[in-house]
N, C-alpha and C. Protein backbone atom coordinates (compact mmCIF):
# COMPACT_ATOMS: atom_id res chain seq x y z
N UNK A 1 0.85 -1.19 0.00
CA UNK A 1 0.00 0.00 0.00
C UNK A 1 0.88 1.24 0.00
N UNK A 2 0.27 2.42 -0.76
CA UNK A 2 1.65 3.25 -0.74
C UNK A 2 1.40 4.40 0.76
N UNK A 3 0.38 3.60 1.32
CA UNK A 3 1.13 4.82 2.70
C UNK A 3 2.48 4.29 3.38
N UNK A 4 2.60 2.91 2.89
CA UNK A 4 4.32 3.19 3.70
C UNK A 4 5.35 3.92 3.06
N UNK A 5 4.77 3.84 2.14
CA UNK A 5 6.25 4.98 1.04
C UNK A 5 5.52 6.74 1.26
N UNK A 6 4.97 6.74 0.95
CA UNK A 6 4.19 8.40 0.75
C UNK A 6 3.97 9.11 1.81
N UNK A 7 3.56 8.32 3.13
CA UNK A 7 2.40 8.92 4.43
C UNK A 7 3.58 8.22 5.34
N UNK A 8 4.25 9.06 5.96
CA UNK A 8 5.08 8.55 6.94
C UNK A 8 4.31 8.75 8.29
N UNK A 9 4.38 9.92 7.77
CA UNK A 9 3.58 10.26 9.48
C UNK A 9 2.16 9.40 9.88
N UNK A 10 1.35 9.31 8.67
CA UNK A 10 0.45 8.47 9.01
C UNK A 10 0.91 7.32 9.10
N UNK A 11 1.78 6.67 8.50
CA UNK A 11 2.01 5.21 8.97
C UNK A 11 2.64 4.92 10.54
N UNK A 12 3.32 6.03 10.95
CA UNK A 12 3.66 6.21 12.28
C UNK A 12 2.68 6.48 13.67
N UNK A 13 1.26 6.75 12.65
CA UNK A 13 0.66 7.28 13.85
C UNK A 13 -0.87 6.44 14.01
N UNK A 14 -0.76 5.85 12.70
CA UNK A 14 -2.31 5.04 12.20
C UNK A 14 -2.80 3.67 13.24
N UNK A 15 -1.13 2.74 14.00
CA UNK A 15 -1.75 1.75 15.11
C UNK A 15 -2.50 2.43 16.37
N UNK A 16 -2.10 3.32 16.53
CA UNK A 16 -2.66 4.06 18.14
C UNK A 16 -4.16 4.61 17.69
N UNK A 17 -4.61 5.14 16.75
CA UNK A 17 -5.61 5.63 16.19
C UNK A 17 -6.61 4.32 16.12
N UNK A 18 -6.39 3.43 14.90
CA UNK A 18 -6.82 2.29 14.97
C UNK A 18 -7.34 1.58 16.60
N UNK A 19 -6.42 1.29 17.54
CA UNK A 19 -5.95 0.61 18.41
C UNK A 19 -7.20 1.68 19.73
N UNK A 20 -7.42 2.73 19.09
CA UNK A 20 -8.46 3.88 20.20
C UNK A 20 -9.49 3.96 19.33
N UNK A 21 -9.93 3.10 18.00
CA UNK A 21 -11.41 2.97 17.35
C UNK A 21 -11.60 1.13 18.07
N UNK A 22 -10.53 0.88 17.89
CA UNK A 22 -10.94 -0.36 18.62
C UNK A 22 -11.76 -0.45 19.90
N UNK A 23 -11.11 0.26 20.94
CA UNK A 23 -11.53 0.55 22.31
C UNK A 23 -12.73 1.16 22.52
N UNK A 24 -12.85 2.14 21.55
CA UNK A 24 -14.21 2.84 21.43
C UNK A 24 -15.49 1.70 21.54
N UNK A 25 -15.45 0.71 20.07
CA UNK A 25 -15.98 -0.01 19.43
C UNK A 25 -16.44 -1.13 20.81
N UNK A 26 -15.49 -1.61 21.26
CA UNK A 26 -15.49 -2.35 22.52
C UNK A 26 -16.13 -2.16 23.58
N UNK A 27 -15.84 -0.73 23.79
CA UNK A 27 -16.96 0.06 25.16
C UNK A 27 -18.32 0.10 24.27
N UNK A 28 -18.58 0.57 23.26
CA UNK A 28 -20.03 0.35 22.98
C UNK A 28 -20.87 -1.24 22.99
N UNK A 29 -19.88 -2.15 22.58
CA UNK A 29 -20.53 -3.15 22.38
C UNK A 29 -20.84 -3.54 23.87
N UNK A 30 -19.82 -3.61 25.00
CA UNK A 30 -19.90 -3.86 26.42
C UNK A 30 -21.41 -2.80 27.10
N UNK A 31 -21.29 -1.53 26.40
CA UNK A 31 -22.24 -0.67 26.82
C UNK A 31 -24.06 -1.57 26.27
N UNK A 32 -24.04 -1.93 25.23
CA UNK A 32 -25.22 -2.60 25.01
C UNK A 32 -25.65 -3.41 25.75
N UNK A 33 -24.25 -4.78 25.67
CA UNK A 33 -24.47 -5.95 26.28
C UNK A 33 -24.74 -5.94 28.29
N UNK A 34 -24.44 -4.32 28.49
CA UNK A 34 -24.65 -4.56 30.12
C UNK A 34 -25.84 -3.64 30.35
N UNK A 35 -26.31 -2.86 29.33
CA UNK A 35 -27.05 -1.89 29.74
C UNK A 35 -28.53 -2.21 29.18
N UNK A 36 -28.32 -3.30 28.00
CA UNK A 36 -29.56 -3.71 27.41
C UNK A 36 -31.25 -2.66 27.44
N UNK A 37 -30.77 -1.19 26.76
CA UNK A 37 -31.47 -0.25 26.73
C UNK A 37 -32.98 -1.07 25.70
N UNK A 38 -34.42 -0.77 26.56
CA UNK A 38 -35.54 -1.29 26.13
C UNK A 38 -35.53 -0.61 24.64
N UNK A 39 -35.13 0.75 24.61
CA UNK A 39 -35.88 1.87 24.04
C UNK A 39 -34.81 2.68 23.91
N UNK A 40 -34.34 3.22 22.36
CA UNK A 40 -33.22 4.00 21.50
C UNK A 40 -34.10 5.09 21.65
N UNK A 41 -34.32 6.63 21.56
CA UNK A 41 -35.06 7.53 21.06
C UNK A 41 -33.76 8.27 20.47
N UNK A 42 -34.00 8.45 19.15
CA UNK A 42 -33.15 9.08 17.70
C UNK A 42 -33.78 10.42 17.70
N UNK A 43 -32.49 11.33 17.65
CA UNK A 43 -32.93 12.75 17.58
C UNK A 43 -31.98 13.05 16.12
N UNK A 44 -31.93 14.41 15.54
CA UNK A 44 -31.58 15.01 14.07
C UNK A 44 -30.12 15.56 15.11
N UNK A 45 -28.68 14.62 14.44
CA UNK A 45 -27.87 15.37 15.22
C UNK A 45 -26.65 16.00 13.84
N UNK A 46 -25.97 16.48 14.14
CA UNK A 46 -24.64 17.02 13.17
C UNK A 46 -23.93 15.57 13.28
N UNK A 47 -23.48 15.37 11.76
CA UNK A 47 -22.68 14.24 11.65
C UNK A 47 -20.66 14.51 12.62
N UNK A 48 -20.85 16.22 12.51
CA UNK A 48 -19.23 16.58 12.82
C UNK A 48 -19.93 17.96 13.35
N UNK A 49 -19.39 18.58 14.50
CA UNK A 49 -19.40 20.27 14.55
C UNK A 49 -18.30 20.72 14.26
N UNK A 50 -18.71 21.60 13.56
CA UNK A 50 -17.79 22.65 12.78
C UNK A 50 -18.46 23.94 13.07
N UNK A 51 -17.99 24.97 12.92
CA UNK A 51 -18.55 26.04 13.29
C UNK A 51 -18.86 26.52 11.74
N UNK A 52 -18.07 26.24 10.93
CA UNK A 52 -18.85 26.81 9.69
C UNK A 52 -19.48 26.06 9.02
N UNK A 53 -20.07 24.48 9.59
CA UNK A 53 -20.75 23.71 8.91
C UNK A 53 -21.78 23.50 9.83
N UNK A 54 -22.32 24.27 10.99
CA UNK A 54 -23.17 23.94 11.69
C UNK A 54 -24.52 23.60 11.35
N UNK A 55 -24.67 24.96 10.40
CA UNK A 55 -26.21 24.82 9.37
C UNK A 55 -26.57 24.29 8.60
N UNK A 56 -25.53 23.21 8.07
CA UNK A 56 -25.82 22.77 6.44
C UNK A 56 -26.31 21.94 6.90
N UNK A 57 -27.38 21.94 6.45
CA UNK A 57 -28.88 20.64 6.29
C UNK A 57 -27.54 19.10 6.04
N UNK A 58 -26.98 19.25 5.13
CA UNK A 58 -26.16 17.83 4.47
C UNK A 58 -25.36 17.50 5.80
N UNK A 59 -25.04 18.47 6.71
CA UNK A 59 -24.35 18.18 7.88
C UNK A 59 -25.20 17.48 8.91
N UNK A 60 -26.35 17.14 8.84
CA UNK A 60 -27.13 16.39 9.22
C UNK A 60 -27.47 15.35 9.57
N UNK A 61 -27.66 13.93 10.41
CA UNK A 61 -28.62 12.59 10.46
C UNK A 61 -28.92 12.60 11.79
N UNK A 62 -29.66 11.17 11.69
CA UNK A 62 -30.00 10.92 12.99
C UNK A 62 -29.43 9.84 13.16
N UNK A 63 -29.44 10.06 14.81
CA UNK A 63 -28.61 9.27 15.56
C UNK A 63 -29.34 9.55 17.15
N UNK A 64 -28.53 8.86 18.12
CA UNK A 64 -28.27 9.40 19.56
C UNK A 64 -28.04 10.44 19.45
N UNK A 65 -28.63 10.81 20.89
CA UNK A 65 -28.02 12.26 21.19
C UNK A 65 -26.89 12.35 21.99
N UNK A 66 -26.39 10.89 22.07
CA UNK A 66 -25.02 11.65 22.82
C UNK A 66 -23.91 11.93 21.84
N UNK A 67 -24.43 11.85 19.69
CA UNK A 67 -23.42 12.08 18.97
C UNK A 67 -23.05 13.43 19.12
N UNK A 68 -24.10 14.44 19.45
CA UNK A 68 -23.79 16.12 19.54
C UNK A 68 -23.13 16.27 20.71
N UNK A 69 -23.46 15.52 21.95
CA UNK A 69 -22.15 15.73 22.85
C UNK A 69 -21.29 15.63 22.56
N UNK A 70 -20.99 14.69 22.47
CA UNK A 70 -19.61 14.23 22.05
C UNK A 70 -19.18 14.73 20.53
N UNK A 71 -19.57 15.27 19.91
CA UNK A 71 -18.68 15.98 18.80
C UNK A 71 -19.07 17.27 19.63
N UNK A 72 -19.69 17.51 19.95
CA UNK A 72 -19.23 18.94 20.70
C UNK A 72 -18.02 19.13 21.79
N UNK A 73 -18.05 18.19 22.31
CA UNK A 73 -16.64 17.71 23.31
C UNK A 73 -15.65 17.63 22.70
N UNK A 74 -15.55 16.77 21.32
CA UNK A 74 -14.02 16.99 20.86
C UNK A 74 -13.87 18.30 20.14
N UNK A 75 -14.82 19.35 19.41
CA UNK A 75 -14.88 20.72 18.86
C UNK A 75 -14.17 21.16 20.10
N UNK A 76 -15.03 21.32 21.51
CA UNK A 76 -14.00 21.87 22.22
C UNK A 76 -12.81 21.96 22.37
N UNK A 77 -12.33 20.45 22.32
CA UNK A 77 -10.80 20.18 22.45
C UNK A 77 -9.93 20.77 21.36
N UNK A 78 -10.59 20.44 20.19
CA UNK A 78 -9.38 20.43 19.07
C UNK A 78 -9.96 21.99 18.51
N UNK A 79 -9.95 23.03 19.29
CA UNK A 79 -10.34 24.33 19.02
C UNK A 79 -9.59 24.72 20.39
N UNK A 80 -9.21 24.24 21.32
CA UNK A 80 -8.55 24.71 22.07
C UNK A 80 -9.60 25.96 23.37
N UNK A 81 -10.86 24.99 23.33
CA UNK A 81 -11.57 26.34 23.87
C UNK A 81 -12.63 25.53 25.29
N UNK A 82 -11.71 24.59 25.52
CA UNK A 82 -12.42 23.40 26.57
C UNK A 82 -12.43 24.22 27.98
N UNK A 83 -13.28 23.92 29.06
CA UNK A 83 -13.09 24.69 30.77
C UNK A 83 -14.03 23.79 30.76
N UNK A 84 -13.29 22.90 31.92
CA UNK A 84 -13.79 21.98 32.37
C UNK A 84 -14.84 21.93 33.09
N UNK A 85 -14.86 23.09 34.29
CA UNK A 85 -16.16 23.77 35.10
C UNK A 85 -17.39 24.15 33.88
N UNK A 86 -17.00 24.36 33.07
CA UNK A 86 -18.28 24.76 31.58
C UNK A 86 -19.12 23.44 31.32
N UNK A 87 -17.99 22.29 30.96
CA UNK A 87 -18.09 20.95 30.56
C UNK A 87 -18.96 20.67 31.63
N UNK A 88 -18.41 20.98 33.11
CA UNK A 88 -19.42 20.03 33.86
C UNK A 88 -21.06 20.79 34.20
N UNK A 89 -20.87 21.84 34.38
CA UNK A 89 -22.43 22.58 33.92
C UNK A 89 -23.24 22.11 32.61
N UNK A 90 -22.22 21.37 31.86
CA UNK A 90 -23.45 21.34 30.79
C UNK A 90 -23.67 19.87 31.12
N UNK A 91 -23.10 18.82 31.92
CA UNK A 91 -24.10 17.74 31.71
C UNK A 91 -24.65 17.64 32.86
N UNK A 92 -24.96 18.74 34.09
CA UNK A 92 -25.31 19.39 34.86
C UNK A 92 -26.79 19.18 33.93
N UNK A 93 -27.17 20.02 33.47
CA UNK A 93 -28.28 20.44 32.71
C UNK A 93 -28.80 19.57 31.89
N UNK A 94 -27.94 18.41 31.01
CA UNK A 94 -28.10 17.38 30.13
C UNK A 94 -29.47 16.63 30.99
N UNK A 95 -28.73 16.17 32.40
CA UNK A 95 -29.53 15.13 33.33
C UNK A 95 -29.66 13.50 32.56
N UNK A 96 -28.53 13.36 32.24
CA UNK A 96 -28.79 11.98 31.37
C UNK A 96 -28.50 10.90 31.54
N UNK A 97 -29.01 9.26 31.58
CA UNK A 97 -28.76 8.28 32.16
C UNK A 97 -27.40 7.59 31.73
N UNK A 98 -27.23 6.37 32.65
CA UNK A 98 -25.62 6.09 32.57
C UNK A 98 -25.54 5.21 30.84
N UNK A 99 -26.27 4.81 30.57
CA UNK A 99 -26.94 4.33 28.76
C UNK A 99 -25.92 5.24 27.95
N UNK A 100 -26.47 6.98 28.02
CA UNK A 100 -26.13 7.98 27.47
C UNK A 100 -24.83 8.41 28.07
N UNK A 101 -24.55 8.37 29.18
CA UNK A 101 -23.27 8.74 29.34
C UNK A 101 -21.91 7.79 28.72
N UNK A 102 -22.32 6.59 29.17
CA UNK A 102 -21.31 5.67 27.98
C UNK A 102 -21.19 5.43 26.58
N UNK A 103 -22.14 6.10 26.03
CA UNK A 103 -22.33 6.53 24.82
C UNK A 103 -20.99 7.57 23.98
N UNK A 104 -21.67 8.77 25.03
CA UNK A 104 -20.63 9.70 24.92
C UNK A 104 -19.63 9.89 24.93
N UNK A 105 -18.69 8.79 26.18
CA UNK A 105 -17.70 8.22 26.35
C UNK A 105 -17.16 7.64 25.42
N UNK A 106 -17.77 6.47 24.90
CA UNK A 106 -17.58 6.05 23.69
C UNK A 106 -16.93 6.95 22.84
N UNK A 107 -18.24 7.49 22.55
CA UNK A 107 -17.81 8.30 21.13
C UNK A 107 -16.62 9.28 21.05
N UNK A 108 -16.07 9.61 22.63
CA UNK A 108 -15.13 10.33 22.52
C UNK A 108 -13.95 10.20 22.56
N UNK A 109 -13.91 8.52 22.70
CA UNK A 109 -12.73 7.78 22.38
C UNK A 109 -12.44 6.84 20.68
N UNK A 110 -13.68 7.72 20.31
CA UNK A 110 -13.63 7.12 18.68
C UNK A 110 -12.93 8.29 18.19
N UNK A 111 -11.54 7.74 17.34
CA UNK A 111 -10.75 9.27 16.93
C UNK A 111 -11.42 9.37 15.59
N UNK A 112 -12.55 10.34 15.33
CA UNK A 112 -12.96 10.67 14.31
C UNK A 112 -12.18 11.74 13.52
N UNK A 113 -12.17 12.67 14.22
CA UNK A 113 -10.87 13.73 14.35
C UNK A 113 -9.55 13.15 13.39
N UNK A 114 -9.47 11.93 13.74
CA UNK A 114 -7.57 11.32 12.91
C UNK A 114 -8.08 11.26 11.50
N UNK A 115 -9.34 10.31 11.88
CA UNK A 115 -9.65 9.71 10.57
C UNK A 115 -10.42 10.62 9.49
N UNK A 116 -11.11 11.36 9.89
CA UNK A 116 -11.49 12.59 9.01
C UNK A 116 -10.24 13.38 8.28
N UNK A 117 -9.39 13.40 9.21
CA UNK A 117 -8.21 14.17 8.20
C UNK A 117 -7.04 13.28 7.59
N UNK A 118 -7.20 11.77 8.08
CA UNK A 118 -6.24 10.85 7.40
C UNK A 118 -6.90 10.96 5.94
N UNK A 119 -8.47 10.93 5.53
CA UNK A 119 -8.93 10.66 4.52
C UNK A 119 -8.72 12.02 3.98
N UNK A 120 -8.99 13.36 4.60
CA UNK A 120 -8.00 14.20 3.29
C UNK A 120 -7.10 14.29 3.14
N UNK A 121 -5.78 13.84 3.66
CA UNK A 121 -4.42 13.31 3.55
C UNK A 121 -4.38 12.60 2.39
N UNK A 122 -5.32 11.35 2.69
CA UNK A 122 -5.34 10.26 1.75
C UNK A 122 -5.89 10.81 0.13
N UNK A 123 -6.92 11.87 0.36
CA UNK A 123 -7.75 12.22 -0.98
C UNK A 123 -7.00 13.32 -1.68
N UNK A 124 -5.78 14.05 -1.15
CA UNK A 124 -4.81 15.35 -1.36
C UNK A 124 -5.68 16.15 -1.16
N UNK A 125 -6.28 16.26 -0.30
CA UNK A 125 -7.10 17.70 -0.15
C UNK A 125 -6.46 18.18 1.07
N UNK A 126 -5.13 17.80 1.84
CA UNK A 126 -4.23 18.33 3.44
C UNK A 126 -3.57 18.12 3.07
N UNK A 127 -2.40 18.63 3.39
CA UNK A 127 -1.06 18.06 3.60
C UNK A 127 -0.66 17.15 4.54
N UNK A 128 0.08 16.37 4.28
CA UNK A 128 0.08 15.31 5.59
C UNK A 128 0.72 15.90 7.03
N UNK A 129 0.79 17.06 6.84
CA UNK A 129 1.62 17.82 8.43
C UNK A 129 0.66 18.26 8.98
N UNK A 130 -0.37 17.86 8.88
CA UNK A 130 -1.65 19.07 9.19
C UNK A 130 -1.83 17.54 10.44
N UNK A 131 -1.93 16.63 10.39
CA UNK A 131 -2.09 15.19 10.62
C UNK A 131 -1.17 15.85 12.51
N UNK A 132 0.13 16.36 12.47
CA UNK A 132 0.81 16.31 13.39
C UNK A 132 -0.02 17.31 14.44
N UNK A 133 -0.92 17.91 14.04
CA UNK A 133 -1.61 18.80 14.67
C UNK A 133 -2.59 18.13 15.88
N UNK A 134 -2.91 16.68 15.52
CA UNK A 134 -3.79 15.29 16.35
C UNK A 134 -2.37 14.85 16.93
N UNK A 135 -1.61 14.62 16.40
CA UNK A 135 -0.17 13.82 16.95
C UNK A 135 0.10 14.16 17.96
N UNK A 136 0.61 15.55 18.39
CA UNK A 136 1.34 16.24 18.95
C UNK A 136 0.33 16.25 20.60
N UNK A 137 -0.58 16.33 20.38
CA UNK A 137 -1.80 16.14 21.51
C UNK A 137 -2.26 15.05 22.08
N UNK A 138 -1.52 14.01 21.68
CA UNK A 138 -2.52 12.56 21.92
C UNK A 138 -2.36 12.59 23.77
N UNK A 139 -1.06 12.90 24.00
CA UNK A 139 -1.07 12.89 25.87
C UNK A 139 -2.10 14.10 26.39
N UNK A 140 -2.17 15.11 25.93
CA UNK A 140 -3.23 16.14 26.12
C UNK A 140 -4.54 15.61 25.71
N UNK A 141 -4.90 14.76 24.77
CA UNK A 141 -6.53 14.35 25.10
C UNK A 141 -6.84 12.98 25.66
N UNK A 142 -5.67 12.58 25.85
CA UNK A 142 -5.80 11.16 26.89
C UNK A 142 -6.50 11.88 28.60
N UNK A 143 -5.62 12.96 28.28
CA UNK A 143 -5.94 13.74 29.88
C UNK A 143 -7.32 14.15 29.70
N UNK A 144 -7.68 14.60 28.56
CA UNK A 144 -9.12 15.26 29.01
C UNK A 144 -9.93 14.18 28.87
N UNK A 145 -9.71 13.00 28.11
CA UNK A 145 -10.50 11.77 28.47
C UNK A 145 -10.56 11.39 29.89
N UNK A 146 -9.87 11.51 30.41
CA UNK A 146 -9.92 11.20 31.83
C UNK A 146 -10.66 11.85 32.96
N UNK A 147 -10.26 13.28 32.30
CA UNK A 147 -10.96 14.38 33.35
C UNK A 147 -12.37 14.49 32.84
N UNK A 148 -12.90 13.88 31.67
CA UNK A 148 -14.59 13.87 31.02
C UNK A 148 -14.70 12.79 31.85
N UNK A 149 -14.11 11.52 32.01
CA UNK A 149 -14.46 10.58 32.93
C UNK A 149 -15.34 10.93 34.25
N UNK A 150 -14.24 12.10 34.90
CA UNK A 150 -14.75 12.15 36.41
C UNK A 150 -15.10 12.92 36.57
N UNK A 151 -15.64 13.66 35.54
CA UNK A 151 -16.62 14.80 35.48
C UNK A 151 -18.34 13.73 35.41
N UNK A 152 -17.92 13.04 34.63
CA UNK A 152 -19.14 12.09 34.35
C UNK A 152 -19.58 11.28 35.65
N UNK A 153 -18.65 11.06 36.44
CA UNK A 153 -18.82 9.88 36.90
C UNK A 153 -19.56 10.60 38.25
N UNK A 154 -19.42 12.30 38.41
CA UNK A 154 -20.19 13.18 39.51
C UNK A 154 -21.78 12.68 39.20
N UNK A 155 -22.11 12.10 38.05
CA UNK A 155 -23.30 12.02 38.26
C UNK A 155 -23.70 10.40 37.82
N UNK A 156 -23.19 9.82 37.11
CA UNK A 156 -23.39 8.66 36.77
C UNK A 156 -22.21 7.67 36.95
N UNK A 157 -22.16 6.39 37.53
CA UNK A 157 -20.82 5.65 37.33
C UNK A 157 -21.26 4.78 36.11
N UNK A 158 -19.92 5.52 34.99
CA UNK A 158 -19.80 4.23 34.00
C UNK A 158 -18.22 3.90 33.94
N UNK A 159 -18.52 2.78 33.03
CA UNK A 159 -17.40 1.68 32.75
C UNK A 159 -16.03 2.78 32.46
N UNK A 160 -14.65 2.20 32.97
CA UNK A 160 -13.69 2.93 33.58
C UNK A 160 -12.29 2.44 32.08
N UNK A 161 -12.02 3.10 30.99
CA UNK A 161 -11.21 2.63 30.35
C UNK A 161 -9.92 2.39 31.35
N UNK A 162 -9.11 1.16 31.36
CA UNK A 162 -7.87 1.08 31.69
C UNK A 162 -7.05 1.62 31.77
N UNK A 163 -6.58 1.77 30.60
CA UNK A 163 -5.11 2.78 30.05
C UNK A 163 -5.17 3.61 29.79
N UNK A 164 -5.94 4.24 30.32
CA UNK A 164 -6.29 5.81 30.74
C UNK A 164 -6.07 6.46 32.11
C-alpha cells in the first residue's frame, strides 16, 4: 500500500488511532451488552461540529443524542476552547442516564478527528503535516479523556477505560 512509502507520518501514527477505534468499538458493544437499553429515542444530530458547517442541512442525520455531545466535546478540544467547570455545567443540565453517558464516552474515544483528516491526507485535499496537529496532543486528550471521565462519573458511574 503506498502509505508506507508516501504517508510517513500516518504510517507512524495510524496503530494508536486504529488501536483507540478499537476501544471505542469495545466500550459500545460492552455498553449494550450490560445496559440492554428497552428503548433508543433518535434525535436530528450534526454528523461533525464545525462552526462553519453547523447549518448545512447535508451536515445532518439521525442518531443518539449523545453524537452532539460528544462531537461537541471533541470541537472543544481540538479548538482549544475546553473549561472543564463549563463541561461540567453542561451535563449538569443534560440530566442523562448512565446508557447515554457511555455513549458519549464512547464516542469520545472514537478518533474521528484522525480519521477525518487521514482521509484528506489520503484524498490530497491536506497536507500530511496538518495530521501532526492530532499527533502532537494525543497525551493532552488522553488527559481530558480522563478528566470527562470524572466529570461524568459526579453524576453517573460508567465503565472505567484502563489505560487511561
Amino acid at each position: 500500500m503506498h502509505i508506507d512509502v508516501e504517508y510517513k507520518l500516518l504510517r507512524s501514527s495510524i496503530n494508536y488511532f486504529i488501536g483507540m477505534a478499537e476501544n471505542a468499538i469495545s466500550y459500545v458493544n460492552h455498553t449494550f451488552n450490560q445496559i440492554k437499553p428497552s428503548q433508543i429515542n433518535l434525535v436530528i444530530s450534526h454528523k461533525r461540529i464545525k462552526k462553519e458547517d453547523f447549518n448545512n442541512p447535508l451536515n445532518l442525520i439521525v442518531d443518539h443524542r449523545s453524537r452532539d455531545i460528544a462531537e461537541y466535546l471533541k470541537y472543544l478540544f481540538f479548538n482549544n476552547c475546553y473549561d472543564y467547570v463549563e463541561i461540567k455545567k453542561l451535563f449538569e443540565k443534560l440530566s442523562l442516564d448512565q446508557f447515554s453517558y457511555q455513549l458519549i464516552y464512547a464516542r469520545l474515544l472514537f478518533p474521528t478527528y484522525y480519521f477525518d483528516l487521514y482521509d484528506n491526507i489520503i484524498n490530497r485535499n491536506t497536507s500530511e503535516e496538518e495530521i501532526l496537529t492530532i499527533i502532537k496532543r494525543v497525551e493532552e486528550y488522553e488527559d481530558y479523556l480522563e478528566n470527562i471521565y470524572t466529570i461524568i462519573n459526579n453524576f453517573k458511574q460508567i465503565e472505567k477505560v484502563n489505560w487511561l
